[in-house]
C-alpha atoms as a PDB file:
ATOM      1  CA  UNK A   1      -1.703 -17.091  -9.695  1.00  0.00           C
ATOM      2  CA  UNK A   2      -3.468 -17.462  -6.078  1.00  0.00           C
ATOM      3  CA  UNK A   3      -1.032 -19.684  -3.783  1.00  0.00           C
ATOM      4  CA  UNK A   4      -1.964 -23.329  -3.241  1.00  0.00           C
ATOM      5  CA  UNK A   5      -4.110 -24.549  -0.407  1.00  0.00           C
ATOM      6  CA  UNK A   6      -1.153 -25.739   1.368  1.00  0.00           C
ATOM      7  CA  UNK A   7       0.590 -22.448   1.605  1.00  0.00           C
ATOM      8  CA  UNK A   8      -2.483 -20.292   2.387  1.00  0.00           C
ATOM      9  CA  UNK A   9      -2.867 -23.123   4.704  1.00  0.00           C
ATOM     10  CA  UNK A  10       0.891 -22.440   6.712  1.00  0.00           C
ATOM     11  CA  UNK A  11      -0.147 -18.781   6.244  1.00  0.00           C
ATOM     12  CA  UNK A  12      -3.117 -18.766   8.043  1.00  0.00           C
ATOM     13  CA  UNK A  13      -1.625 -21.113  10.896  1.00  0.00           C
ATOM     14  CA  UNK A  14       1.269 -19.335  11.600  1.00  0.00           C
ATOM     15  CA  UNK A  15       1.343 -15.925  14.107  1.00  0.00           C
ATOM     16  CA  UNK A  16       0.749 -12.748  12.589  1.00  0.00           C
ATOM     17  CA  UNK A  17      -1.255  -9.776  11.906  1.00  0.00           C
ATOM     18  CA  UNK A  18      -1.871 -10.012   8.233  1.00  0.00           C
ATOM     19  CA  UNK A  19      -5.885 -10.947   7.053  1.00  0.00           C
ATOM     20  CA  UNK A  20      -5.861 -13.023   3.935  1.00  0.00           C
ATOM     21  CA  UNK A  21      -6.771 -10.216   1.520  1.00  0.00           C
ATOM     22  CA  UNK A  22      -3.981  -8.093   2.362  1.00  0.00           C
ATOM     23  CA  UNK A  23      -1.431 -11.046   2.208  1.00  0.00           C
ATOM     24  CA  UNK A  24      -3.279 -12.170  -1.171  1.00  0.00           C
ATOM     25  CA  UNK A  25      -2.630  -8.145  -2.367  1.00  0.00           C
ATOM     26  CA  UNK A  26       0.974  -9.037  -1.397  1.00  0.00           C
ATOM     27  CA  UNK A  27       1.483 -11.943  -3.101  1.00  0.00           C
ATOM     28  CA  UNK A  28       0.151 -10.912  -6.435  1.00  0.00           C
ATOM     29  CA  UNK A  29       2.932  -8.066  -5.848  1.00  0.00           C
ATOM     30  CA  UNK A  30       5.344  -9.957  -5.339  1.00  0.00           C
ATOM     31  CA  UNK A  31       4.586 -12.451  -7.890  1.00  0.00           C
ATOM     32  CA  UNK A  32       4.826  -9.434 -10.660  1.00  0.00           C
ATOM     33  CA  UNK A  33       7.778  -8.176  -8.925  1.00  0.00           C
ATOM     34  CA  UNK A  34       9.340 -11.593  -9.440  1.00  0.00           C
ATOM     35  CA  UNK A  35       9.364 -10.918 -13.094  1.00  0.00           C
ATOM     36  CA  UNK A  36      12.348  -8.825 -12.723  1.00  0.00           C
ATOM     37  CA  UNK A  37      14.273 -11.739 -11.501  1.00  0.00           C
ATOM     38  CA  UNK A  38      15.836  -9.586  -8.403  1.00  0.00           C
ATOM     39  CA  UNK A  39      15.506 -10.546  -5.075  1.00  0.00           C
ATOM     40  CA  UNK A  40      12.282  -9.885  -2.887  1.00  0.00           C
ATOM     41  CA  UNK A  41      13.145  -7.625   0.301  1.00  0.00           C
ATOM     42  CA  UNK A  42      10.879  -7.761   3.533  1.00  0.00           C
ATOM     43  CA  UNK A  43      11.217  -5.454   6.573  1.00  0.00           C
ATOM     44  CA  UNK A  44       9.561  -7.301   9.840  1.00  0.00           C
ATOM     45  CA  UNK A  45       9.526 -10.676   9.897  1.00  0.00           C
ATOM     46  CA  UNK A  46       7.525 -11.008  13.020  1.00  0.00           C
ATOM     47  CA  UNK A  47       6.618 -14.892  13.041  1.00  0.00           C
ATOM     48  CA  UNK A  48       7.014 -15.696   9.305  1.00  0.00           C
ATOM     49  CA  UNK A  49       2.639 -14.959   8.394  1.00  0.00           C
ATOM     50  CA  UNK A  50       3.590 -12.498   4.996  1.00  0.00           C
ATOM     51  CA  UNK A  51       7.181 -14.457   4.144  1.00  0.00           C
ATOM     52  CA  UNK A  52       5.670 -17.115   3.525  1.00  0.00           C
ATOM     53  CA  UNK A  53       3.732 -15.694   0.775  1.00  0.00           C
ATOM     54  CA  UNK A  54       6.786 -13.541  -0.719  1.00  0.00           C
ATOM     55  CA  UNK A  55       8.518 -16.873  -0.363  1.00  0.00           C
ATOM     56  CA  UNK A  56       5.844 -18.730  -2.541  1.00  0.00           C
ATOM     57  CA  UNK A  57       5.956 -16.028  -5.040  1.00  0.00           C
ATOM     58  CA  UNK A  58       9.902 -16.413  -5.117  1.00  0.00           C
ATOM     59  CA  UNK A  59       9.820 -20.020  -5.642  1.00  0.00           C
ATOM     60  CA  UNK A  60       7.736 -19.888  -8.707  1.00  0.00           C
ATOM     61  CA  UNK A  61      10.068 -17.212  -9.925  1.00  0.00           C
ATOM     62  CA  UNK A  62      13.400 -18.818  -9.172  1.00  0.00           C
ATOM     63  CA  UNK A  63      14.257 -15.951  -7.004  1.00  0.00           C
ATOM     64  CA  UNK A  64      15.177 -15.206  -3.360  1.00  0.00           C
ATOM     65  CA  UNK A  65      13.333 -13.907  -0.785  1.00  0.00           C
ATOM     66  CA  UNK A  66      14.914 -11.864   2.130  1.00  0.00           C
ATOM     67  CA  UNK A  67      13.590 -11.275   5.333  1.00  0.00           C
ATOM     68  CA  UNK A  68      15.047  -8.606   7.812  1.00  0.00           C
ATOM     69  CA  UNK A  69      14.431  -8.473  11.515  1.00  0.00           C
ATOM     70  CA  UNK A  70      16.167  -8.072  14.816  1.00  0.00           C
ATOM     71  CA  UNK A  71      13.370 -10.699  16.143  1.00  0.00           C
ATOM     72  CA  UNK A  72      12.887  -8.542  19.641  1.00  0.00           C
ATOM     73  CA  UNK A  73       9.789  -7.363  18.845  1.00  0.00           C
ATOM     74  CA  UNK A  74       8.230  -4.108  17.300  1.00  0.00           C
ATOM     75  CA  UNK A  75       7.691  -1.620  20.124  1.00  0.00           C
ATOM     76  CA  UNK A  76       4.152  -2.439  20.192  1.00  0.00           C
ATOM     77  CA  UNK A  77       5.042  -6.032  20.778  1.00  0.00           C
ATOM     78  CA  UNK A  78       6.677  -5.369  24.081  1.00  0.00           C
ATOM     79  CA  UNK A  79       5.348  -6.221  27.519  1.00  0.00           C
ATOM     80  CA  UNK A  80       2.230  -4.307  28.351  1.00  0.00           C
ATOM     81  CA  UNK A  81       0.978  -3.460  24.997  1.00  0.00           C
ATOM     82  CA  UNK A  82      -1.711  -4.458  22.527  1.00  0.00           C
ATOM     83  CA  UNK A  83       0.077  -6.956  20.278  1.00  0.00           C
ATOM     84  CA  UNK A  84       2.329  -8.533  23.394  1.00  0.00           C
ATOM     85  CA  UNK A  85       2.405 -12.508  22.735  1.00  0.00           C
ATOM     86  CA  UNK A  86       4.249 -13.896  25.603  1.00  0.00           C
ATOM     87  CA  UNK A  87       4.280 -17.433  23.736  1.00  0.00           C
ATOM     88  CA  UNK A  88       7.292 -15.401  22.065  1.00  0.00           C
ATOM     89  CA  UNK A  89       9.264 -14.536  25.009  1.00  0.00           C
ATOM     90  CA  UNK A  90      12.792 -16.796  25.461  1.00  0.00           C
ATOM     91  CA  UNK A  91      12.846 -17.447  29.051  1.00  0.00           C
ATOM     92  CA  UNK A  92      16.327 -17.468  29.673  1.00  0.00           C
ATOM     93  CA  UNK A  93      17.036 -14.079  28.667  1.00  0.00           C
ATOM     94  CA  UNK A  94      13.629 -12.853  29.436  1.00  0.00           C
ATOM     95  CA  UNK A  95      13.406 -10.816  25.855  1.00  0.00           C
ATOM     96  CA  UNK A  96      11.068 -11.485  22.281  1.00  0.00           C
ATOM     97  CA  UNK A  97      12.633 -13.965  20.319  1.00  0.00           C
ATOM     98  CA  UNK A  98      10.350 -14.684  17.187  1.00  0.00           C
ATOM     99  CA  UNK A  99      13.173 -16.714  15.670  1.00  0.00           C
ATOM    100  CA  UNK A 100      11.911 -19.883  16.440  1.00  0.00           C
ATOM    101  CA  UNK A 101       8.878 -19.193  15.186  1.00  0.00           C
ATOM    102  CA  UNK A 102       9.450 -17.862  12.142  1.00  0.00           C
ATOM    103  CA  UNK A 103      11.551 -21.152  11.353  1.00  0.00           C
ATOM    104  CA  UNK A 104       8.904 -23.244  12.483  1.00  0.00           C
ATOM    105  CA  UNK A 105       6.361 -21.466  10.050  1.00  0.00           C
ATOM    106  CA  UNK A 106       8.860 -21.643   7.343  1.00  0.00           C
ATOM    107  CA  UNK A 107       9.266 -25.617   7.580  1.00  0.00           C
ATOM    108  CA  UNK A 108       6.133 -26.083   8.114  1.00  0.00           C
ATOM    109  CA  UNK A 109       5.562 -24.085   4.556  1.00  0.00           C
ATOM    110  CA  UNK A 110       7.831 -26.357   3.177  1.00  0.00           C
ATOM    111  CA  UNK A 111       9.871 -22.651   1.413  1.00  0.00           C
ATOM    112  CA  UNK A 112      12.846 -22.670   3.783  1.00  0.00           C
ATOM    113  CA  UNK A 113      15.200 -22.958   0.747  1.00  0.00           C
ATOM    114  CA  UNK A 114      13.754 -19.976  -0.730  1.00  0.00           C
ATOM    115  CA  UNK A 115      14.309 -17.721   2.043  1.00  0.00           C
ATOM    116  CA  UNK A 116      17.282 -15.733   2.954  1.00  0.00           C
ATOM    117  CA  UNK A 117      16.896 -14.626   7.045  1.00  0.00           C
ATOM    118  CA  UNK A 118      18.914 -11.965   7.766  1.00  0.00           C
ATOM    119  CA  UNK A 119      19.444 -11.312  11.709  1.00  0.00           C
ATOM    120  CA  UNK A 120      19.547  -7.621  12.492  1.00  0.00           C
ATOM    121  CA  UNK A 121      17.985  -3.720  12.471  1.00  0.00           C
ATOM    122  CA  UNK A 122      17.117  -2.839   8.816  1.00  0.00           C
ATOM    123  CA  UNK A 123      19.235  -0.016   8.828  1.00  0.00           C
ATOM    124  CA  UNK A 124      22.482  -1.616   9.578  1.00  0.00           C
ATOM    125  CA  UNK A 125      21.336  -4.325   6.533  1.00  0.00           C
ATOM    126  CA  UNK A 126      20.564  -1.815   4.002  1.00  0.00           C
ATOM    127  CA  UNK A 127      23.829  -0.451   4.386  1.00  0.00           C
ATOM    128  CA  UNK A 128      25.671  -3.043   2.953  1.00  0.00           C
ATOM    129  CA  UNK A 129      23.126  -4.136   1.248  1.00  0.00           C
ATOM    130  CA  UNK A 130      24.281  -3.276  -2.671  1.00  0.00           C
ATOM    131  CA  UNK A 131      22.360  -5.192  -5.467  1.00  0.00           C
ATOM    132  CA  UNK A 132      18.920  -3.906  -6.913  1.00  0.00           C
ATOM    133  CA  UNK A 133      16.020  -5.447  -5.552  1.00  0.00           C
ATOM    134  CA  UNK A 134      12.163  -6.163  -7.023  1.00  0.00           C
ATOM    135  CA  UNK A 135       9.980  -5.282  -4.149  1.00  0.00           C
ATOM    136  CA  UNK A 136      10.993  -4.177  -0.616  1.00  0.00           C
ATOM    137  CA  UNK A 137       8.070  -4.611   1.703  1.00  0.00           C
ATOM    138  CA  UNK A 138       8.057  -2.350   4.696  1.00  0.00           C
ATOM    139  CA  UNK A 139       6.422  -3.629   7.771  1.00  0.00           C
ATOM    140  CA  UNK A 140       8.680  -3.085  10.591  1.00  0.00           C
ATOM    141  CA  UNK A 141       8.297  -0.935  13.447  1.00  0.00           C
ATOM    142  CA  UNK A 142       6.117   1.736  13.259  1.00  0.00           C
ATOM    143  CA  UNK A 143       7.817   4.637  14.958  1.00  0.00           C
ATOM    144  CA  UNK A 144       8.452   7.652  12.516  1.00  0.00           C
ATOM    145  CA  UNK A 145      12.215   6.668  13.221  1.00  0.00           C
ATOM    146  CA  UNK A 146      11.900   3.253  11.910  1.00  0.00           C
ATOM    147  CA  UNK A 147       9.403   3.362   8.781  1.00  0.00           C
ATOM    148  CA  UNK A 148      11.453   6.635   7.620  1.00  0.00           C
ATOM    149  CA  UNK A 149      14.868   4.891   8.201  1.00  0.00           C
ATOM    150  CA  UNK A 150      13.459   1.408   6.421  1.00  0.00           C
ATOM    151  CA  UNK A 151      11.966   3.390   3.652  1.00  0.00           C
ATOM    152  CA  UNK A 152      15.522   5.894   3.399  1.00  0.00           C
ATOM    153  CA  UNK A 153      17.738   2.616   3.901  1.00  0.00           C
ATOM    154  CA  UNK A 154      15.907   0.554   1.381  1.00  0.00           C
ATOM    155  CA  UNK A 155      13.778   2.395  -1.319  1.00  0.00           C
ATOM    156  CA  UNK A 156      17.126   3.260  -3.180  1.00  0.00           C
ATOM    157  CA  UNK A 157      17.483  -0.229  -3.701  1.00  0.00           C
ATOM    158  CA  UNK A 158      14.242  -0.583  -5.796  1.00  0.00           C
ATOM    159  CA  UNK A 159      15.097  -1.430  -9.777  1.00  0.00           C
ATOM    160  CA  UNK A 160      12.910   0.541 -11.872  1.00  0.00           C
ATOM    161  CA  UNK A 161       9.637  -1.120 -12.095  1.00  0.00           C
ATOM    162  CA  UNK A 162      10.040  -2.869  -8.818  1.00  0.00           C
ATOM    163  CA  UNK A 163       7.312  -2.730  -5.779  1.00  0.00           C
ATOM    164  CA  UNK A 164       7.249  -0.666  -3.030  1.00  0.00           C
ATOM    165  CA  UNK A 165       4.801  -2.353  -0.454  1.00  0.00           C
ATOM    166  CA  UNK A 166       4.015  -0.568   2.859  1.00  0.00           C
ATOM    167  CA  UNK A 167       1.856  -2.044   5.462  1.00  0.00           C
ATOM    168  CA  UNK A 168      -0.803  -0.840   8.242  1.00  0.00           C
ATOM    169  CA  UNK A 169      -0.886   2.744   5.751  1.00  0.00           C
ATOM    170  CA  UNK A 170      -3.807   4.157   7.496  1.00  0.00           C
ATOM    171  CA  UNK A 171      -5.455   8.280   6.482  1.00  0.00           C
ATOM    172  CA  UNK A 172      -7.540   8.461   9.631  1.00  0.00           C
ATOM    173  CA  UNK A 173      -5.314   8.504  12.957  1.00  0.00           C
ATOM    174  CA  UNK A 174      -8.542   7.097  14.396  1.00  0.00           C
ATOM    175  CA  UNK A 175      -7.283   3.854  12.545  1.00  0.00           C
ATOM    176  CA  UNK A 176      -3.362   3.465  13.339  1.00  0.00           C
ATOM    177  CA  UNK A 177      -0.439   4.936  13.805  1.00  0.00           C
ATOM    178  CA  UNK A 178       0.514   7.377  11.401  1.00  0.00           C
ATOM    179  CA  UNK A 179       3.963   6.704  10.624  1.00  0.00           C
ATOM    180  CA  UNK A 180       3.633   4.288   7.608  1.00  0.00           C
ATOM    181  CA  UNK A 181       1.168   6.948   6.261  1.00  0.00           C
ATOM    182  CA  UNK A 182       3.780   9.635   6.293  1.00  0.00           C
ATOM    183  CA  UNK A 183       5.945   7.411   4.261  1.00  0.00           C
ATOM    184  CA  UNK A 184       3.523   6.070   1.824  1.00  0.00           C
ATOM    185  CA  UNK A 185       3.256  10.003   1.123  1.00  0.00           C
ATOM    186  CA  UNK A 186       6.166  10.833   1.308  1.00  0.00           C
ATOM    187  CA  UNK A 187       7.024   8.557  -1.465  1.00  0.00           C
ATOM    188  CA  UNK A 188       3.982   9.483  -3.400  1.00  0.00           C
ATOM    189  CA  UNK A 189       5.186  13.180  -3.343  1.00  0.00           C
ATOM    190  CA  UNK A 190       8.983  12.198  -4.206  1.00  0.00           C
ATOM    191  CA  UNK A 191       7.630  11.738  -8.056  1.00  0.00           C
ATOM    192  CA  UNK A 192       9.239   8.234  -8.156  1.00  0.00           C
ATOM    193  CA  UNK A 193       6.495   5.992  -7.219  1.00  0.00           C
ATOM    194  CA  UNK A 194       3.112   5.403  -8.424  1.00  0.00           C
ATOM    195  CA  UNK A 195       0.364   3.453  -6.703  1.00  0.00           C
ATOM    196  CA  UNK A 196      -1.043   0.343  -8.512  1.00  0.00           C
ATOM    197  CA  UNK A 197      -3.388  -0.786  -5.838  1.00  0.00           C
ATOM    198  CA  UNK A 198      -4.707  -0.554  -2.062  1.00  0.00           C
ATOM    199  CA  UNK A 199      -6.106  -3.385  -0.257  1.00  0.00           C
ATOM    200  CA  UNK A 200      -7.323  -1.815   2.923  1.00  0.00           C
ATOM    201  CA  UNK A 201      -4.242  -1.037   4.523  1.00  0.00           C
ATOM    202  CA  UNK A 202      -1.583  -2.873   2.715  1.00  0.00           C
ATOM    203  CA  UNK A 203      -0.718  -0.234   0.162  1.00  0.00           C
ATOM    204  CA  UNK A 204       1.558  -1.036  -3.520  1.00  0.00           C
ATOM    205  CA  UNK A 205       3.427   1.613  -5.186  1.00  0.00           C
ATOM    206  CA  UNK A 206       5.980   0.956  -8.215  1.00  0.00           C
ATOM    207  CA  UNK A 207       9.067   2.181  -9.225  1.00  0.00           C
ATOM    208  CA  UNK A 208       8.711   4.882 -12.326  1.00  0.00           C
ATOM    209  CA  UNK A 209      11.425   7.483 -11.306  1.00  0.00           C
ATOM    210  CA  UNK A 210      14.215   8.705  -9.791  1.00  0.00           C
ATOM    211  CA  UNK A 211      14.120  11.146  -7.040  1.00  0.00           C
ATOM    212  CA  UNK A 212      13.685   8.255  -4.028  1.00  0.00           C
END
Protein backbone atom coordinates (compact mmCIF):
# COMPACT_ATOMS: atom_id res chain seq x y z
CA UNK A 1 0.00 0.00 0.00
CA UNK A 2 1.54 3.53 -1.23
CA UNK A 3 1.92 5.86 2.02
CA UNK A 4 -0.68 8.58 2.55
CA UNK A 5 -0.36 12.09 1.23
CA UNK A 6 0.59 13.29 4.54
CA UNK A 7 3.62 11.14 4.95
CA UNK A 8 4.94 11.43 1.36
CA UNK A 9 4.19 14.92 2.23
CA UNK A 10 6.87 15.03 5.60
CA UNK A 11 9.04 12.92 3.25
CA UNK A 12 9.44 15.17 0.63
CA UNK A 13 9.84 18.27 3.09
CA UNK A 14 12.31 17.00 5.16
CA UNK A 15 16.42 17.04 4.15
CA UNK A 16 17.69 14.25 2.31
CA UNK A 17 18.98 12.63 -0.70
CA UNK A 18 16.37 10.08 -1.45
CA UNK A 19 13.94 10.83 -4.91
CA UNK A 20 10.47 9.55 -4.35
CA UNK A 21 10.83 6.36 -6.41
CA UNK A 22 13.62 5.03 -4.55
CA UNK A 23 11.96 5.83 -1.11
CA UNK A 24 8.57 4.35 -2.65
CA UNK A 25 10.97 0.99 -3.63
CA UNK A 26 11.81 1.22 0.11
CA UNK A 27 8.71 1.36 1.53
CA UNK A 28 7.08 -1.43 -0.33
CA UNK A 29 10.25 -3.36 1.23
CA UNK A 30 9.75 -2.59 4.20
CA UNK A 31 6.13 -2.98 4.24
CA UNK A 32 6.71 -6.89 3.13
CA UNK A 33 9.45 -7.08 5.53
CA UNK A 34 6.98 -6.02 8.20
CA UNK A 35 5.21 -9.25 7.70
CA UNK A 36 7.74 -10.98 9.72
CA UNK A 37 6.81 -8.95 12.67
CA UNK A 38 10.72 -8.19 13.55
CA UNK A 39 12.00 -4.96 13.85
CA UNK A 40 13.05 -2.70 10.78
CA UNK A 41 16.93 -1.73 10.98
CA UNK A 42 18.28 1.52 9.17
CA UNK A 43 21.96 2.50 8.85
CA UNK A 44 22.21 6.55 8.25
CA UNK A 45 19.73 8.49 9.47
CA UNK A 46 20.93 11.68 7.97
CA UNK A 47 17.84 14.12 8.57
CA UNK A 48 15.01 11.54 8.96
CA UNK A 49 13.91 11.67 4.57
CA UNK A 50 13.86 7.38 4.29
CA UNK A 51 12.76 6.78 8.27
CA UNK A 52 10.03 8.21 7.81
CA UNK A 53 8.90 5.83 5.29
CA UNK A 54 10.32 2.59 7.21
CA UNK A 55 8.50 4.23 10.07
CA UNK A 56 5.10 4.34 8.13
CA UNK A 57 5.58 0.85 7.04
CA UNK A 58 6.23 -0.12 10.83
CA UNK A 59 3.20 1.50 12.05
CA UNK A 60 0.88 -0.37 9.85
CA UNK A 61 2.68 -3.47 10.93
CA UNK A 62 2.78 -2.94 14.66
CA UNK A 63 6.47 -3.10 14.55
CA UNK A 64 9.52 -0.93 15.40
CA UNK A 65 11.63 0.88 13.40
CA UNK A 66 15.35 1.56 14.32
CA UNK A 67 17.46 4.10 13.12
CA UNK A 68 21.34 4.13 13.66
CA UNK A 69 23.59 7.12 13.31
CA UNK A 70 26.37 8.98 15.02
CA UNK A 71 24.55 12.27 13.50
CA UNK A 72 28.21 13.94 12.51
CA UNK A 73 27.82 13.54 9.15
CA UNK A 74 28.89 10.97 6.38
CA UNK A 75 32.37 11.94 5.17
CA UNK A 76 30.92 13.46 2.20
CA UNK A 77 28.84 15.66 4.40
CA UNK A 78 31.79 17.40 5.92
CA UNK A 79 32.97 20.94 5.26
CA UNK A 80 34.13 21.41 1.72
CA UNK A 81 32.37 18.68 0.00
CA UNK A 82 29.42 18.08 -2.30
CA UNK A 83 26.61 17.21 0.11
CA UNK A 84 27.94 19.87 3.01
CA UNK A 85 24.59 21.55 4.51
CA UNK A 86 25.80 24.04 6.94
CA UNK A 87 22.02 24.54 8.14
CA UNK A 88 23.24 21.25 10.06
CA UNK A 89 26.20 22.50 11.78
CA UNK A 90 25.67 23.10 15.92
CA UNK A 91 27.44 26.25 16.47
CA UNK A 92 28.67 25.75 19.75
CA UNK A 93 30.74 22.87 19.08
CA UNK A 94 31.28 23.76 15.52
CA UNK A 95 30.51 19.90 14.30
CA UNK A 96 27.21 18.15 12.11
CA UNK A 97 24.54 17.56 14.34
CA UNK A 98 21.49 16.17 12.26
CA UNK A 99 19.74 15.31 15.51
CA UNK A 100 17.55 18.04 15.58
CA UNK A 101 16.53 17.54 12.42
CA UNK A 102 15.77 14.27 12.23
CA UNK A 103 13.36 14.89 15.34
CA UNK A 104 11.85 17.69 13.75
CA UNK A 105 11.03 15.53 10.55
CA UNK A 106 9.83 12.80 12.73
CA UNK A 107 7.13 15.09 14.60
CA UNK A 108 6.34 16.66 11.91
CA UNK A 109 5.47 12.93 10.38
CA UNK A 110 3.48 12.48 13.22
CA UNK A 111 5.65 8.45 13.60
CA UNK A 112 7.84 9.46 16.54
CA UNK A 113 6.32 6.58 18.60
CA UNK A 114 7.26 4.18 16.04
CA UNK A 115 10.80 4.93 15.93
CA UNK A 116 13.58 3.68 18.01
CA UNK A 117 16.85 6.36 17.55
CA UNK A 118 19.77 4.87 18.48
CA UNK A 119 22.84 7.42 19.02
CA UNK A 120 26.10 5.95 17.81
CA UNK A 121 28.60 4.20 14.91
CA UNK A 122 26.76 1.11 13.51
CA UNK A 123 29.39 -1.06 14.43
CA UNK A 124 29.47 -0.51 18.08
CA UNK A 125 25.28 -1.05 17.80
CA UNK A 126 25.38 -4.20 15.97
CA UNK A 127 27.44 -5.59 18.51
CA UNK A 128 25.08 -5.79 21.07
CA UNK A 129 22.58 -5.78 18.99
CA UNK A 130 21.07 -9.65 19.45
CA UNK A 131 17.43 -10.21 18.18
CA UNK A 132 16.63 -11.07 14.41
CA UNK A 133 15.62 -8.32 12.40
CA UNK A 134 13.22 -7.97 8.98
CA UNK A 135 15.12 -5.60 6.85
CA UNK A 136 18.38 -3.75 7.64
CA UNK A 137 18.78 -0.86 5.27
CA UNK A 138 22.32 0.21 4.64
CA UNK A 139 22.88 3.79 3.83
CA UNK A 140 25.59 5.04 5.92
CA UNK A 141 28.87 6.18 4.98
CA UNK A 142 30.20 5.17 1.96
CA UNK A 143 33.83 4.39 2.58
CA UNK A 144 34.71 0.62 1.87
CA UNK A 145 35.35 0.65 5.77
CA UNK A 146 31.92 1.62 6.65
CA UNK A 147 29.44 -0.17 4.07
CA UNK A 148 31.65 -3.49 4.67
CA UNK A 149 31.56 -3.04 8.52
CA UNK A 150 27.52 -2.08 8.37
CA UNK A 151 26.90 -4.92 6.05
CA UNK A 152 29.49 -7.53 8.39
CA UNK A 153 27.91 -5.94 11.70
CA UNK A 154 24.36 -6.23 10.58
CA UNK A 155 23.52 -8.75 7.73
CA UNK A 156 23.83 -11.64 10.37
CA UNK A 157 21.01 -10.21 11.95
CA UNK A 158 18.64 -10.72 8.93
CA UNK A 159 15.74 -13.59 9.74
CA UNK A 160 15.36 -15.70 6.83
CA UNK A 161 13.18 -14.01 4.40
CA UNK A 162 14.02 -10.60 5.66
CA UNK A 163 15.34 -7.53 3.31
CA UNK A 164 18.56 -6.52 2.69
CA UNK A 165 18.31 -2.87 1.24
CA UNK A 166 21.50 -1.06 0.10
CA UNK A 167 21.49 2.41 -1.16
CA UNK A 168 23.45 4.67 -3.86
CA UNK A 169 24.54 0.75 -5.45
CA UNK A 170 25.95 2.16 -8.55
CA UNK A 171 27.98 -0.46 -11.68
CA UNK A 172 29.55 2.49 -13.45
CA UNK A 173 32.21 4.42 -11.15
CA UNK A 174 31.26 7.25 -13.51
CA UNK A 175 28.01 7.26 -11.28
CA UNK A 176 29.18 6.97 -7.45
CA UNK A 177 31.29 5.68 -5.25
CA UNK A 178 31.85 2.17 -5.46
CA UNK A 179 31.72 0.96 -2.07
CA UNK A 180 27.97 0.05 -1.70
CA UNK A 181 28.49 -1.78 -5.07
CA UNK A 182 31.16 -4.00 -3.65
CA UNK A 183 28.78 -4.96 -0.97
CA UNK A 184 25.66 -5.42 -2.90
CA UNK A 185 28.08 -8.08 -4.65
CA UNK A 186 29.54 -9.24 -2.25
CA UNK A 187 26.33 -10.37 -0.82
CA UNK A 188 25.06 -11.53 -4.12
CA UNK A 189 28.14 -13.89 -4.38
CA UNK A 190 27.82 -15.10 -0.56
CA UNK A 191 24.75 -17.46 -1.93
CA UNK A 192 22.48 -16.04 0.85
CA UNK A 193 20.72 -13.28 -0.79
CA UNK A 194 18.69 -12.92 -3.79
CA UNK A 195 17.63 -9.71 -5.48
CA UNK A 196 13.85 -8.98 -5.77
CA UNK A 197 14.09 -5.60 -7.32
CA UNK A 198 16.29 -2.41 -8.35
CA UNK A 199 14.96 0.98 -8.46
CA UNK A 200 17.80 2.93 -9.93
CA UNK A 201 20.14 2.86 -7.25
CA UNK A 202 18.31 1.71 -4.24
CA UNK A 203 18.90 -1.99 -4.61
CA UNK A 204 16.58 -5.07 -2.48
CA UNK A 205 17.97 -8.38 -1.85
CA UNK A 206 16.23 -11.10 0.53
CA UNK A 207 17.28 -13.45 2.86
CA UNK A 208 17.27 -17.27 1.30
CA UNK A 209 20.51 -18.70 2.92
CA UNK A 210 23.05 -19.00 5.16
CA UNK A 211 26.55 -18.19 4.38
CA UNK A 212 26.17 -14.11 5.27
Amino acid sequence: MAPKPETLAAFEAAKGFMPLDEGLALHAAAEEAARLGLPLIEIGTYCGRSTILLADAARGAGVTAVTVDHHRGSEEQQPGWEYHDPEVVDPEVGRMDTLPAFRRALHAAGLEEHVVAVVGRSPQVAALWAAPVGLVFIDGGHTDEHATGDYEGWAPHLAPGGALVIHDVFADPADGGQAPYRVYRRALESGAFTEVSATRSLHVLRRTGRGV
